[in-house]
C-alpha atoms as a PDB file:
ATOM      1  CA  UNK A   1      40.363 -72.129   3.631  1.00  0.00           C
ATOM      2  CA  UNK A   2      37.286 -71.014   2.488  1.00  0.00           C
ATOM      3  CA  UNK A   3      34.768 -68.495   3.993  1.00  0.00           C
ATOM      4  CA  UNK A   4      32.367 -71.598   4.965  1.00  0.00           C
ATOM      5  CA  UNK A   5      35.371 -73.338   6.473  1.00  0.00           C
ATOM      6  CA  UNK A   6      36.317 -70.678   8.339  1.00  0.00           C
ATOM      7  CA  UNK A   7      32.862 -70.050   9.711  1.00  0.00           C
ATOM      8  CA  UNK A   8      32.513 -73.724  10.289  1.00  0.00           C
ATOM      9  CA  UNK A   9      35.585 -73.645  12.627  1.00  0.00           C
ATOM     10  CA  UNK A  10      34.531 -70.568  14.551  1.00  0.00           C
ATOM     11  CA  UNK A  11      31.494 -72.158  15.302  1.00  0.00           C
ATOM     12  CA  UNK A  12      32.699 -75.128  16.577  1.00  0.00           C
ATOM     13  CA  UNK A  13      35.203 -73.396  19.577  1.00  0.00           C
ATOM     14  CA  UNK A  14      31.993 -71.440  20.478  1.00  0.00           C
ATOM     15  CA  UNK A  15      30.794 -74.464  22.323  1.00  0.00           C
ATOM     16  CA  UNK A  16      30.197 -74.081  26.266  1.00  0.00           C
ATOM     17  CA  UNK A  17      32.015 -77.272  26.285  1.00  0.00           C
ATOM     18  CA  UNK A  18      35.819 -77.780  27.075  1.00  0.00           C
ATOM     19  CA  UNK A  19      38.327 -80.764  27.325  1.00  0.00           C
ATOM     20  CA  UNK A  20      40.309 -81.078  29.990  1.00  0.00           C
ATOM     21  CA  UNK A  21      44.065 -82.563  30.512  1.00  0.00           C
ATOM     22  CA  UNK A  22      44.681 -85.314  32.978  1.00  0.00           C
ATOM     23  CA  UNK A  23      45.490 -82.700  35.912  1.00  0.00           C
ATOM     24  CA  UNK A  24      41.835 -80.892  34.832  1.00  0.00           C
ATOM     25  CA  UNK A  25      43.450 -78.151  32.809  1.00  0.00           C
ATOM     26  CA  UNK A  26      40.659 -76.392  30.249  1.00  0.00           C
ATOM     27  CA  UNK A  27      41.863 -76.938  26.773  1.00  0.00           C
ATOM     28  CA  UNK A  28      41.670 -74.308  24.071  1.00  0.00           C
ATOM     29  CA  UNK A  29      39.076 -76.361  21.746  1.00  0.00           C
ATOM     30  CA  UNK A  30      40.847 -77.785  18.943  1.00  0.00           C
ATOM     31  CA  UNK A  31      39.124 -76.166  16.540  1.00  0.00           C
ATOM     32  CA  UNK A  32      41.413 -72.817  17.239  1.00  0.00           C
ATOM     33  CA  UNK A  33      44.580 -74.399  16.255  1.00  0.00           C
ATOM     34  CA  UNK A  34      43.426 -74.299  12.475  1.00  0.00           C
ATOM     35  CA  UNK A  35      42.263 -70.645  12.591  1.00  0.00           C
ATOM     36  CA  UNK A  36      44.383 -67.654  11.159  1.00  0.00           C
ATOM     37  CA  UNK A  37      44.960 -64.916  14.309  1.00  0.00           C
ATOM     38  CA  UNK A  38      41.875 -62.791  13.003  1.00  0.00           C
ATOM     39  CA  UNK A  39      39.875 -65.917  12.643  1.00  0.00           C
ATOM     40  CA  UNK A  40      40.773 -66.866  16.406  1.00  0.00           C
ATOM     41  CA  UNK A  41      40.132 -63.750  17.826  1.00  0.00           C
ATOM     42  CA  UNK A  42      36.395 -63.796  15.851  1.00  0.00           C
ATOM     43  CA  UNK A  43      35.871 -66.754  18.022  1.00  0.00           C
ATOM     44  CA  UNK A  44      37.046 -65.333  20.996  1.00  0.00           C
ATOM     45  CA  UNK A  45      34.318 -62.461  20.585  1.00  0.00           C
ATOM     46  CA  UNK A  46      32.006 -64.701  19.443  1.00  0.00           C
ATOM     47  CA  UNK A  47      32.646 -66.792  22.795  1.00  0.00           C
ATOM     48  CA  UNK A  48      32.397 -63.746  24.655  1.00  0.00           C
ATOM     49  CA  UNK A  49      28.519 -62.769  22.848  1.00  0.00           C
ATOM     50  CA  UNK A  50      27.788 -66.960  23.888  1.00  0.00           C
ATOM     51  CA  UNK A  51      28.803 -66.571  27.396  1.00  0.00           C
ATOM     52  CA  UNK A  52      26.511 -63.411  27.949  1.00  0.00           C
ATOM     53  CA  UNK A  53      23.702 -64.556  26.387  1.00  0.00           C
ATOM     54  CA  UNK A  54      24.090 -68.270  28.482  1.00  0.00           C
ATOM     55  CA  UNK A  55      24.468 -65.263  31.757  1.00  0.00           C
ATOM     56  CA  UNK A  56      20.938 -63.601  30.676  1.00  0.00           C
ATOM     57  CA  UNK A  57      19.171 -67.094  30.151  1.00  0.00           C
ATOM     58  CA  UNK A  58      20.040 -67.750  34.007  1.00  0.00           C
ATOM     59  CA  UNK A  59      17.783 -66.305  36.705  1.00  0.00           C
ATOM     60  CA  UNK A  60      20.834 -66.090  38.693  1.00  0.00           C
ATOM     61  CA  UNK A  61      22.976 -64.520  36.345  1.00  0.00           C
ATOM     62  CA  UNK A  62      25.390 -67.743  36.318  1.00  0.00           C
ATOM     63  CA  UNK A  63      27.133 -68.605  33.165  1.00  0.00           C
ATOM     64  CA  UNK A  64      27.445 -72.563  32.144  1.00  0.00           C
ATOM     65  CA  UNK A  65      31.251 -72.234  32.864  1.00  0.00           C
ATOM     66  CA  UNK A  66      30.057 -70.540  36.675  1.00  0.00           C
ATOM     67  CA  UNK A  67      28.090 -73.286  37.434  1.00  0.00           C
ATOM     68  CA  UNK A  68      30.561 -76.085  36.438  1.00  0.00           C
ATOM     69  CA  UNK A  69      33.409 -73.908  38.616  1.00  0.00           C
ATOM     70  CA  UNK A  70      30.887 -74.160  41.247  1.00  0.00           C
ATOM     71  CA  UNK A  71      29.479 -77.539  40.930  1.00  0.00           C
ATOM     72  CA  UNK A  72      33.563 -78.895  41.312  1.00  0.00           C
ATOM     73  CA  UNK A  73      33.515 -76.801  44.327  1.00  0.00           C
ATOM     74  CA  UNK A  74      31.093 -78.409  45.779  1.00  0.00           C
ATOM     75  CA  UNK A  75      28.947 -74.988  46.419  1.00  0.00           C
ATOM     76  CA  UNK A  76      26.517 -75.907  43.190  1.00  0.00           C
END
């Protein structure tokens, strides 16, 4: 895999985004099954950096993945 590939791939798990199984399980994105372990813990960080820059866009300091958690809560 090339370094474009590889890139390609990371950015793709970074999404906010996550599948879900029939019992609502998050999925890891499918993305991170191609990635070598150093490539899938670059995503990881690179999820982490997404997540707290989504937390400092929100006047209340709530992450996408927060308010989803929430919203199936009911407490949105």
């Amino acid at each position: 895999m090339n370094e474009r590939e590889r890139d390609t791939l990371i950015e793709a798990g970074v999404s906010v985004h996550r599948e879900q199984d029939r019992e609502g399980r998050l999925l890891p994105p499918p993305e991170y099954w191609d990635l070598a372990p150093e490539d899938a813990e670059e995503l990881f960080r690179r999820q982490v950096m997404s997540r707290e820059v989504d937390r400092a866009m929100d006047p209340a300091g709530r992450s996408a993945t927060v308010k989803a958690v929430l919203a199936r809560l009911g407490i949105g």
